[in-house]
Structures are given as C-alpha cells and as structure tokens.
N, C-alpha and C. Protein backbone atom coordinates (compact mmCIF):
# COMPACT_ATOMS: atom_id res chain seq x y z
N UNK A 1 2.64 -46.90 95.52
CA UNK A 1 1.58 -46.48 96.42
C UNK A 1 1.49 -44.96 96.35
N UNK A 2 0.47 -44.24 96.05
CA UNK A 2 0.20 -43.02 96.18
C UNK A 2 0.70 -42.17 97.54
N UNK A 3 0.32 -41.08 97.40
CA UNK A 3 0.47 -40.41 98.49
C UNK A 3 -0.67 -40.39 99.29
N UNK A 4 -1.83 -40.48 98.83
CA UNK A 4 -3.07 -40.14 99.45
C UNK A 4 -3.44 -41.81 100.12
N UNK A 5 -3.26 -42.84 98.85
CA UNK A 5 -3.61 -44.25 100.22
C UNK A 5 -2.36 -44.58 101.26
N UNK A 6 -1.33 -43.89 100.78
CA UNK A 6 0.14 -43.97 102.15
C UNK A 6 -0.88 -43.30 103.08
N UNK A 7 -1.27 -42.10 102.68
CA UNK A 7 -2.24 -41.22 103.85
C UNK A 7 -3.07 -42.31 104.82
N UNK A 8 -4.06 -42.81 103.95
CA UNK A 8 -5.32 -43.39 104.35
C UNK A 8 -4.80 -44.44 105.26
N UNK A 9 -3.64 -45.05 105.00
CA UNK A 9 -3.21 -46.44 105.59
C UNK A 9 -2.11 -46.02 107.26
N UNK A 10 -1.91 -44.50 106.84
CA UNK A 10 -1.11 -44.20 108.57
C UNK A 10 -2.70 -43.69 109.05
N UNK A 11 -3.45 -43.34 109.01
CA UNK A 11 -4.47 -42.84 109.43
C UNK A 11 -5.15 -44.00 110.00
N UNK A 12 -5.36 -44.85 109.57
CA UNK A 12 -6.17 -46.48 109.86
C UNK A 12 -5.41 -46.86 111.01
N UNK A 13 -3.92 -47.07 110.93
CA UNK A 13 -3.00 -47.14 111.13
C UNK A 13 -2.98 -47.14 113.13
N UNK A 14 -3.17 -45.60 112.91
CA UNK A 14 -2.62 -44.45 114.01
C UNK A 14 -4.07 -44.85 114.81
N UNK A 15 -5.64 -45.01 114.15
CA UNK A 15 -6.62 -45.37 114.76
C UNK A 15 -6.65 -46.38 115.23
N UNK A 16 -6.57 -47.42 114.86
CA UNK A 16 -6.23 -48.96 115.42
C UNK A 16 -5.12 -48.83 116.65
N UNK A 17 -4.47 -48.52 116.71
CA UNK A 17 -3.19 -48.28 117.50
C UNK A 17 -3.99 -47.68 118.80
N UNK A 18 -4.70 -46.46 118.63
CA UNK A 18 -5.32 -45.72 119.79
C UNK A 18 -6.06 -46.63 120.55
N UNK A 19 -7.24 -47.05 119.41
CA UNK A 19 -8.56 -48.14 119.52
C UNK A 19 -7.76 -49.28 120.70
N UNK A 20 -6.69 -49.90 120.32
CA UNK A 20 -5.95 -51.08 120.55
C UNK A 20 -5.73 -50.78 122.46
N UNK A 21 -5.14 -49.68 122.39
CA UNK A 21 -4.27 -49.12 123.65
C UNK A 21 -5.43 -49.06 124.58
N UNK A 22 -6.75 -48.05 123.76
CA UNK A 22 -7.70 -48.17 125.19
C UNK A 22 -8.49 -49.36 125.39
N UNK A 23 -8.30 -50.61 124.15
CA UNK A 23 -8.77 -52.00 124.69
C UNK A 23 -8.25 -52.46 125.94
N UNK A 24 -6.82 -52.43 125.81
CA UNK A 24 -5.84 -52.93 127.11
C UNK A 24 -6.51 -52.03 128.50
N UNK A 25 -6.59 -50.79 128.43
CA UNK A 25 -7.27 -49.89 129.15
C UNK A 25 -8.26 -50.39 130.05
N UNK A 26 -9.29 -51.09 129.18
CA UNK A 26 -10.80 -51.25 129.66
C UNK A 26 -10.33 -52.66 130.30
N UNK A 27 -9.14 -53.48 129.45
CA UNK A 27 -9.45 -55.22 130.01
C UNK A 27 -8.72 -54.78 131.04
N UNK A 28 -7.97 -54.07 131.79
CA UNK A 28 -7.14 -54.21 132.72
C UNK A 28 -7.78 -53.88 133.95
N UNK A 29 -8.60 -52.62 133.46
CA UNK A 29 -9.36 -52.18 134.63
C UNK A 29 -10.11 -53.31 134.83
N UNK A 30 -10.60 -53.62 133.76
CA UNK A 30 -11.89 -54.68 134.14
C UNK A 30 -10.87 -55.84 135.27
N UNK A 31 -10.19 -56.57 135.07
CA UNK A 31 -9.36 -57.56 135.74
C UNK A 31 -8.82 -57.25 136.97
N UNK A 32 -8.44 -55.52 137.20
CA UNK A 32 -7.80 -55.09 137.90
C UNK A 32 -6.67 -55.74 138.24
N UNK A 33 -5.63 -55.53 136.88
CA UNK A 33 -4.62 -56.03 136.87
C UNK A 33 -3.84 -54.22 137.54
N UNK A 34 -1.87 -54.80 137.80
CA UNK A 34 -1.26 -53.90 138.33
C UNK A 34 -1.40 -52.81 137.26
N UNK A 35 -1.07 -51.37 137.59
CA UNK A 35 -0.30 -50.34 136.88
C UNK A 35 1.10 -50.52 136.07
N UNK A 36 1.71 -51.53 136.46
CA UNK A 36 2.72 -51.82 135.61
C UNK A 36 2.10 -52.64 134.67
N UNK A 37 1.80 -53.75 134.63
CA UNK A 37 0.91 -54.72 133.50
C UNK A 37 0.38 -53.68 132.36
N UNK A 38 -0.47 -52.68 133.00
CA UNK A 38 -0.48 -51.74 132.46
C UNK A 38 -0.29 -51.47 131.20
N UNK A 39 0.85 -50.55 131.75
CA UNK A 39 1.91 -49.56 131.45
C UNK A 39 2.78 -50.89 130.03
N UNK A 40 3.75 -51.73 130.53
CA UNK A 40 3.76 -52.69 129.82
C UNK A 40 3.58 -53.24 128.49
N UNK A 41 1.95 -53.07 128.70
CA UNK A 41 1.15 -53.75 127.59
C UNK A 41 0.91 -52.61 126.80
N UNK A 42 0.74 -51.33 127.30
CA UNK A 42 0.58 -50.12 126.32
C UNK A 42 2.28 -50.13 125.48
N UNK A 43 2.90 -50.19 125.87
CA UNK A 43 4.15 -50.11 125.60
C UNK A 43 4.45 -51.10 124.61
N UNK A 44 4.35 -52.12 124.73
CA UNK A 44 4.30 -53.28 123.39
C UNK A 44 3.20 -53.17 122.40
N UNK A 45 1.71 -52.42 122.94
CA UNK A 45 0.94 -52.06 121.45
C UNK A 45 1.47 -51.13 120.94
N UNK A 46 2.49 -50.03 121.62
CA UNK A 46 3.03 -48.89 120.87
C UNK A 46 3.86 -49.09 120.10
N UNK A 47 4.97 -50.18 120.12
CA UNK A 47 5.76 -50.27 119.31
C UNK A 47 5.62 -50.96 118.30
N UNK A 48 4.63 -52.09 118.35
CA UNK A 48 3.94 -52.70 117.43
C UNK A 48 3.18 -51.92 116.25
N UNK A 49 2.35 -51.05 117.03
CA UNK A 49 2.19 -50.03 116.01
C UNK A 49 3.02 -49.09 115.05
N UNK A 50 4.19 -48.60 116.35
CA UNK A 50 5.04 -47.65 115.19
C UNK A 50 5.98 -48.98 114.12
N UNK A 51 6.34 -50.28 114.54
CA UNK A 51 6.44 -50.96 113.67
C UNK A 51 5.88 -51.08 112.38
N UNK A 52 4.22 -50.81 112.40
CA UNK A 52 3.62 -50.71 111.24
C UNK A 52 3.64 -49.91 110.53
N UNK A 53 3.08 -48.91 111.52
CA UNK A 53 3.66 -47.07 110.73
C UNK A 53 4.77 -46.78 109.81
N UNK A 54 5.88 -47.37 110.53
CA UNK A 54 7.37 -47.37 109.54
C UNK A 54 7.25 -48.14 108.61
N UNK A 55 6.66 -49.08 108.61
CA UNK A 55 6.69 -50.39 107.46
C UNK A 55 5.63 -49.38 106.20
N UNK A 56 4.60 -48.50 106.94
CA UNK A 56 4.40 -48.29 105.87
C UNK A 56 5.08 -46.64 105.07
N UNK A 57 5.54 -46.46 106.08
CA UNK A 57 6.18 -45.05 105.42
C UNK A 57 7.40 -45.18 104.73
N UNK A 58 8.00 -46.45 104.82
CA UNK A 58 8.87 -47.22 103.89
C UNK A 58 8.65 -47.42 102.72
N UNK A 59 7.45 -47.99 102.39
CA UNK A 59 6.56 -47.72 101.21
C UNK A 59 6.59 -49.88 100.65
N UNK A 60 5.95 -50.29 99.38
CA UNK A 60 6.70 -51.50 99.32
C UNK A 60 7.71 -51.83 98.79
N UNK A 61 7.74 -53.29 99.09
CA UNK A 61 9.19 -53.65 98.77
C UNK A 61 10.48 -53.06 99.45
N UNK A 62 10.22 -52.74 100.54
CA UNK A 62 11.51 -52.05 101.08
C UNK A 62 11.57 -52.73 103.00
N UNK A 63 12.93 -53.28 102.98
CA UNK A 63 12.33 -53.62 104.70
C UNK A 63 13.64 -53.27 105.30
C-alpha cells in the first residue's frame, strides 16, 4: 500500500468516524436519550474507529 492511499484511507477513515459520532449526536437528541447513553455510544464509535485507524496504519497482512 502506498503512502498516499494509507493517506486517503486514514482520512476517509477519521471522516466517517466524525460523520458517525455526530449521527449518535442528532439520534439521541432526537430520542432524548440520557447524557450518559450519550457519552457511551460516542465512546464505542471512538474506539471502533481508532480500531480501524490502527488496522490501517499496520498496513496489510499484519494483525
């Protein structure tokens, strides 16, 4: 994998992740679920994400 699509793919990456976090954002308000539910759910798209992030800064074939 290049350096420049490693680039393109934390960049996609890091956007989806944001995109993702203020989905939870909008459905929660919308539901008016708690501040912890929240908090929570941002917290499990975050790590999910840096899960990916690392998977790809690992590069392939490597886990």
């Amino acid at each position: 994998m290049s350096a420049l699509s490693r680039n393109h793919l934390l960049a996609l990456a890091a956007i989806g992740l944001a995109l993702f976090v203020v989905a939870i954002g909008f459905a929660a308000a919308k539901a008016e679920v708690s501040p912890t539910v929240l908090v929570v759910s941002a917290l499990v798209a975050a790590a999910a994400g840096g899960a990916v992030i690392a998977a790809i800064l690992r590069g392939p074939g490597r886990s």
